[in-house]
C-alpha atoms as a PDB file:
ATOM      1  CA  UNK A   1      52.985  18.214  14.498  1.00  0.00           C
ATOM      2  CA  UNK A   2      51.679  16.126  11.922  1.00  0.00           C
ATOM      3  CA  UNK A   3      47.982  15.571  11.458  1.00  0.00           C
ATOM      4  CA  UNK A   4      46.157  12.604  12.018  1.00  0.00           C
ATOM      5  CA  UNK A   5      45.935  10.220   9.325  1.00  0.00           C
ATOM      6  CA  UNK A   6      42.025  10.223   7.652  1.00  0.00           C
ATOM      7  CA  UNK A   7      40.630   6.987   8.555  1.00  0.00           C
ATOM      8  CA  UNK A   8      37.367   5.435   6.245  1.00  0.00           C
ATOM      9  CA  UNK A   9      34.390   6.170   7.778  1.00  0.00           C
ATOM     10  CA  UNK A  10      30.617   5.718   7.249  1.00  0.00           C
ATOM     11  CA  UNK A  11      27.916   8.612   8.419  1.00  0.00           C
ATOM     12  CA  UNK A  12      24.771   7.200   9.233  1.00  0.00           C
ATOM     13  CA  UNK A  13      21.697   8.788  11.168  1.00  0.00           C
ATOM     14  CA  UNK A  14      20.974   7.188  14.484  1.00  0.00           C
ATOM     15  CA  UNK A  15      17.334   6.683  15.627  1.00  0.00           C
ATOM     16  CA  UNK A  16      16.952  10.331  17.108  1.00  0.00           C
ATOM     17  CA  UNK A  17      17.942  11.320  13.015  1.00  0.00           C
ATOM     18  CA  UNK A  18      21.452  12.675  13.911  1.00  0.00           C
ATOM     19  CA  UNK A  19      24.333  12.233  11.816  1.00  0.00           C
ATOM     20  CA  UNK A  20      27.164  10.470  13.164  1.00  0.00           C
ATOM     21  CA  UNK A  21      30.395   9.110  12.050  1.00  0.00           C
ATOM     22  CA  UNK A  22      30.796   5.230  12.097  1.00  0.00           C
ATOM     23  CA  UNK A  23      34.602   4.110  11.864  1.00  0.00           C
ATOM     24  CA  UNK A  24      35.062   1.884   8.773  1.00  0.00           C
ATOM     25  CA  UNK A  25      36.268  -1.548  10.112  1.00  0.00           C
ATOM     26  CA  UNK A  26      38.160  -1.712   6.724  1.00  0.00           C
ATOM     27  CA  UNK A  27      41.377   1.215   7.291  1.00  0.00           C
ATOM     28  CA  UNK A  28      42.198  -0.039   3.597  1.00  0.00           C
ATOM     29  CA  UNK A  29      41.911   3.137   0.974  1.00  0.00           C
ATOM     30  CA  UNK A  30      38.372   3.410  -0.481  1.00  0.00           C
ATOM     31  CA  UNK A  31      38.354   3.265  -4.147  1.00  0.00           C
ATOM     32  CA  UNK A  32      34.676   4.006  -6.486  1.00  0.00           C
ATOM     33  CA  UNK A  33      34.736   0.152  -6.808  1.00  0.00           C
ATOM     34  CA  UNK A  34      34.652  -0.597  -3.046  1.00  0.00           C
ATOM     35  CA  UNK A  35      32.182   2.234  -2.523  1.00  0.00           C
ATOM     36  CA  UNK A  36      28.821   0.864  -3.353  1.00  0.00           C
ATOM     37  CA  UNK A  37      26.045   0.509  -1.696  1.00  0.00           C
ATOM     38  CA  UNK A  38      24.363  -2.317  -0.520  1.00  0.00           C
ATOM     39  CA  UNK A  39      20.963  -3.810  -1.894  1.00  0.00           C
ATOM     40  CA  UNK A  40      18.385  -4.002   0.074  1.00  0.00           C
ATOM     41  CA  UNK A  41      16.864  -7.455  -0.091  1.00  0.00           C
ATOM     42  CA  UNK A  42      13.413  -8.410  -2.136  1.00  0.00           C
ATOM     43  CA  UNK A  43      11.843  -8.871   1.535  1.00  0.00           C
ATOM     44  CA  UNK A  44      12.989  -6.139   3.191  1.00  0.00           C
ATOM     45  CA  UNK A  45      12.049  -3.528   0.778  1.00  0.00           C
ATOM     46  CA  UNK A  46       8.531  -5.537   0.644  1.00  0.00           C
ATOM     47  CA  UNK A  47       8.326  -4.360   3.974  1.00  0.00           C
ATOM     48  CA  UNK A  48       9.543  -0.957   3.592  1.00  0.00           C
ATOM     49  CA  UNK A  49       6.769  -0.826   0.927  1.00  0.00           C
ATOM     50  CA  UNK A  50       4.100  -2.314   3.281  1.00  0.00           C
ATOM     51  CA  UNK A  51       4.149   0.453   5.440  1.00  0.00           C
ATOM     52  CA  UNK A  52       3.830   3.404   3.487  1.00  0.00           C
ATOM     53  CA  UNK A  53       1.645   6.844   4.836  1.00  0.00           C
ATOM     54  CA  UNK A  54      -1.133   7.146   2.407  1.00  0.00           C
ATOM     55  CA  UNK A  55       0.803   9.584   0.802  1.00  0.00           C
ATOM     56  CA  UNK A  56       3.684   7.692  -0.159  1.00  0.00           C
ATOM     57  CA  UNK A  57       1.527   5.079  -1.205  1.00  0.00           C
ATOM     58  CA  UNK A  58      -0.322   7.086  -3.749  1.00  0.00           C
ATOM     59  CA  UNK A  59       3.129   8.173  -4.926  1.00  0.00           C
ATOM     60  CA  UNK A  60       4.235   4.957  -4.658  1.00  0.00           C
ATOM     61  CA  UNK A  61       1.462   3.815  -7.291  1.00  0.00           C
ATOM     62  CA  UNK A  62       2.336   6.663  -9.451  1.00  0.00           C
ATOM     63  CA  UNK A  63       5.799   5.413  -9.808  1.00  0.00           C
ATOM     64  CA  UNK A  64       4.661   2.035 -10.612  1.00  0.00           C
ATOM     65  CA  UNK A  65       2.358   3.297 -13.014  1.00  0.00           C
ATOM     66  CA  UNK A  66       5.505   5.288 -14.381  1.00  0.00           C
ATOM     67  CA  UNK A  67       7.403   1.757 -14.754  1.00  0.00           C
ATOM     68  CA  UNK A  68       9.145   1.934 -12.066  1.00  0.00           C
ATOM     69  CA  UNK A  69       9.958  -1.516  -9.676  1.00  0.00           C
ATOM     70  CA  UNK A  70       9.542  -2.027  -6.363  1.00  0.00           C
ATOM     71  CA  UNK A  71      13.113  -1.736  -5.478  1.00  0.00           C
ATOM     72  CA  UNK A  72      13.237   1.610  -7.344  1.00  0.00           C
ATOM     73  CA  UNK A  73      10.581   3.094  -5.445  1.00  0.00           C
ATOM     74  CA  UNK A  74      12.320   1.924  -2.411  1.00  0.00           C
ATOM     75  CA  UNK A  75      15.668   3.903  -3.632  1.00  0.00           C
ATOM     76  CA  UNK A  76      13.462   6.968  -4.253  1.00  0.00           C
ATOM     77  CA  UNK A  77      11.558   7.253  -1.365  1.00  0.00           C
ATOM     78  CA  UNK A  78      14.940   6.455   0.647  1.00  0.00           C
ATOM     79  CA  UNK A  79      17.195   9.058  -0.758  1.00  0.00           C
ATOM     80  CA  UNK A  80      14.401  11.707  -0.160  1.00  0.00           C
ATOM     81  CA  UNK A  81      14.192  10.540   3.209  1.00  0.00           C
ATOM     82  CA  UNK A  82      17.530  10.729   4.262  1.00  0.00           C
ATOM     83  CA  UNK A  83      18.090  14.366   2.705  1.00  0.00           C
ATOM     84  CA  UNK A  84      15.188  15.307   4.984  1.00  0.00           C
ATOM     85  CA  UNK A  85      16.890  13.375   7.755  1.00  0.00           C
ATOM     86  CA  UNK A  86      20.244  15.326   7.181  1.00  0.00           C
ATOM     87  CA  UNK A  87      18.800  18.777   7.166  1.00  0.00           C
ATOM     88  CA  UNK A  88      16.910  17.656  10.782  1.00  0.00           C
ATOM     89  CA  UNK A  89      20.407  16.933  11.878  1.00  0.00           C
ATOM     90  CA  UNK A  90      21.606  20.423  11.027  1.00  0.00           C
ATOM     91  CA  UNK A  91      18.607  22.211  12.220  1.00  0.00           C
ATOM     92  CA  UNK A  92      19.081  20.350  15.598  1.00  0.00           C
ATOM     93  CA  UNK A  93      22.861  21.362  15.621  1.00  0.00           C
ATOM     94  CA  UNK A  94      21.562  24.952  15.208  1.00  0.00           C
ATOM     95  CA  UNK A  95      19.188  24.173  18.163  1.00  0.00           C
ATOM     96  CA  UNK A  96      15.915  24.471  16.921  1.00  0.00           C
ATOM     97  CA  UNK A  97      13.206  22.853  18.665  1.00  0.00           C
ATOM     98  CA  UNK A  98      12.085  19.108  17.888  1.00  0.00           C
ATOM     99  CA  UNK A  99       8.734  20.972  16.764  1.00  0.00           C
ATOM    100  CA  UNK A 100       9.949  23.289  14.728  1.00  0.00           C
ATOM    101  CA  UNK A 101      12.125  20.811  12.990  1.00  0.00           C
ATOM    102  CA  UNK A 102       9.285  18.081  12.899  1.00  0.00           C
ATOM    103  CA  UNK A 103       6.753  20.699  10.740  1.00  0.00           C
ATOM    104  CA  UNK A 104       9.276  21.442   8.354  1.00  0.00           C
ATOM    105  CA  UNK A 105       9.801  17.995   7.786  1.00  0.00           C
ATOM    106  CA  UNK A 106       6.207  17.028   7.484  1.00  0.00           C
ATOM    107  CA  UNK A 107       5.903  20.130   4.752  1.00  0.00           C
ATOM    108  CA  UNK A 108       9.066  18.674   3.094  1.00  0.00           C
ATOM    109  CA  UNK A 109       7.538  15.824   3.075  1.00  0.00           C
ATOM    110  CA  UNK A 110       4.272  16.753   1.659  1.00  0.00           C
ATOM    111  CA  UNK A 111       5.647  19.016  -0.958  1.00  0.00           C
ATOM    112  CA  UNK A 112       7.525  16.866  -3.244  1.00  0.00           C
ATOM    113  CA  UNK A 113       8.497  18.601  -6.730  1.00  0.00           C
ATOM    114  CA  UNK A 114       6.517  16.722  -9.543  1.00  0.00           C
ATOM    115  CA  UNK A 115       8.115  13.490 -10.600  1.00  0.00           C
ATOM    116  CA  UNK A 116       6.029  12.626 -13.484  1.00  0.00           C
ATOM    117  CA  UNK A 117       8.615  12.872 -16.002  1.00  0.00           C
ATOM    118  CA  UNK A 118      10.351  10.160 -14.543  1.00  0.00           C
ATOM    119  CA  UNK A 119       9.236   7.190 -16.521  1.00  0.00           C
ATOM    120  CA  UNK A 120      10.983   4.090 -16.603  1.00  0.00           C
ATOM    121  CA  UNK A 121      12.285   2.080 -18.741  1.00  0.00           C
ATOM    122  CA  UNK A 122      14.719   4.635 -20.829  1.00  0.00           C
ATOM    123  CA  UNK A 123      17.078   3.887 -23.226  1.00  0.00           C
ATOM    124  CA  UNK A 124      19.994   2.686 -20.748  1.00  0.00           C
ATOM    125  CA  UNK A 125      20.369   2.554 -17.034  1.00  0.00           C
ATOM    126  CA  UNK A 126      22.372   5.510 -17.360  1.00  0.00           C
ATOM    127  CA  UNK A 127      19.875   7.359 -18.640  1.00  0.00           C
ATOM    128  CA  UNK A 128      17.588   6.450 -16.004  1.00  0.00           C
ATOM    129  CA  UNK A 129      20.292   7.420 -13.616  1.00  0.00           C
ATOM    130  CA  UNK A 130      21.026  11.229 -14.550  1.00  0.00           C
ATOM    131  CA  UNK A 131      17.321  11.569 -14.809  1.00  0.00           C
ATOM    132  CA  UNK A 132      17.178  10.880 -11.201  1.00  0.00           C
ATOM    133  CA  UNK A 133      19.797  12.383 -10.611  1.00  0.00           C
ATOM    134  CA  UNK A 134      18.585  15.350 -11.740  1.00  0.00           C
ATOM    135  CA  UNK A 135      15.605  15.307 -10.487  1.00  0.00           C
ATOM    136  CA  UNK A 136      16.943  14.740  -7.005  1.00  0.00           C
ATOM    137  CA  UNK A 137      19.099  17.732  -7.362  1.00  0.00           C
ATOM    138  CA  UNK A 138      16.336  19.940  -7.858  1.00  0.00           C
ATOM    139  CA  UNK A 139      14.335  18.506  -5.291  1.00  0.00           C
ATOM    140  CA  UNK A 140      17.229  18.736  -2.077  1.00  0.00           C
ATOM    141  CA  UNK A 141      17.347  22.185  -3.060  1.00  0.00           C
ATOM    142  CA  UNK A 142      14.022  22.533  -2.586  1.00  0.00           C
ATOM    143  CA  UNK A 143      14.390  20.934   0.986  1.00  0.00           C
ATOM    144  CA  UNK A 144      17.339  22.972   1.784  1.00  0.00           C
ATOM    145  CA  UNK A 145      15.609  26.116   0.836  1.00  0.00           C
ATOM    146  CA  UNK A 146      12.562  25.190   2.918  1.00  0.00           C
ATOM    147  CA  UNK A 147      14.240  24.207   5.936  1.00  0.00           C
ATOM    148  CA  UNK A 148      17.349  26.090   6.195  1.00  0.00           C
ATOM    149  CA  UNK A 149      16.726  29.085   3.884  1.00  0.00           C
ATOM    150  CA  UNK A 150      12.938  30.116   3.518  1.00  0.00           C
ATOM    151  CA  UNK A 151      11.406  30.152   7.293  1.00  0.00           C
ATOM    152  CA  UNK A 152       8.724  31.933   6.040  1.00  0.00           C
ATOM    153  CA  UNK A 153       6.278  29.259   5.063  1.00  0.00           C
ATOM    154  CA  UNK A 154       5.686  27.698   8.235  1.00  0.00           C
ATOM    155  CA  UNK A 155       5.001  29.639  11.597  1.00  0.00           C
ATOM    156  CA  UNK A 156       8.323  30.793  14.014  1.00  0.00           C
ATOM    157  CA  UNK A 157       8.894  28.954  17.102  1.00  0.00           C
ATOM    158  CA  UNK A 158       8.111  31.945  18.663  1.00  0.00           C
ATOM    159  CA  UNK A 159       4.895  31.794  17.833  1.00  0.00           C
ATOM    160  CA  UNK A 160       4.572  28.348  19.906  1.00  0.00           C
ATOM    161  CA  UNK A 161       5.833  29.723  22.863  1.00  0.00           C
END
């Protein structure tokens, strides 16, 4: 028996944060050139911005102070978020409760690995990219290590029963 063919897909997190796989309505082969992502536009990331925690917005301000634009903070705070959002997912398909999970998100969250070397403008864009890219590295496994590897640092859900 043959296997099925691999069809294009898209994972996305639904609104209760768990990963799930969205067919592609394109079957065609994906190639680096098809696979980018889509911009955000000027008002929705205005309104992304607009509703920041306190926290984010002081981070948020230390970006800008960095250089950095408002569609680049966007892309920051975003791909943290959805890291956090993918390691809920796999804590809820190891069926922890949605406290447990929710405090280790909330100390993800709070705990960001310093970003101040991450001025912009550099040199190139590619520049600017493996610095993120680096930095974002270090900081999901950070997350990863806090919420699947180091249980330590917040209390046990047996300790909430």
């Amino acid at each position: 028996m043959e296997p099925a063919p691999l069809v294009p897909a898209i994972w996305a997190f639904n609104d209760e944060g768990q990963l799930v796989c969205l067919p592609s309505q394109d079957s065609q082969e994906l190639t680096v050139d098809r696979v980018q992502p889509e911009k955000p536009s000027p008002a929705a990331i205005a309104a992304y911005l607009a509703h920041l925690t306190p926290l984010q917005q002081e981070r948020c301000d230390q970006l800008r102070a960095q250089g950095w634009d408002d569609e680049g903070i966007h892309n920051f705070f975003s791909l943290l978020e959805n890291c956090i959002k993918l390691l809920c997912a796999r804590l809820r398909e190891q069926g922890r409760t949605e406290e447990y999970i929710g405090q280790l998100a909330e100390q993800c969250g709070r705990e960001i690995t310093d970003f101040s070397h991450l001025r912009r403008p550099l040199e190139t864009p590619g520049e600017e990219d493996l610095q993120l890219q680096l930095y974002l590295l270090a900081e999901t496994r950070r997350q990863h290590q806090l919420m699947l590897g180091d249980e330590r640092r917040v209390p046990s859900e047996a300790s909430h029963s």
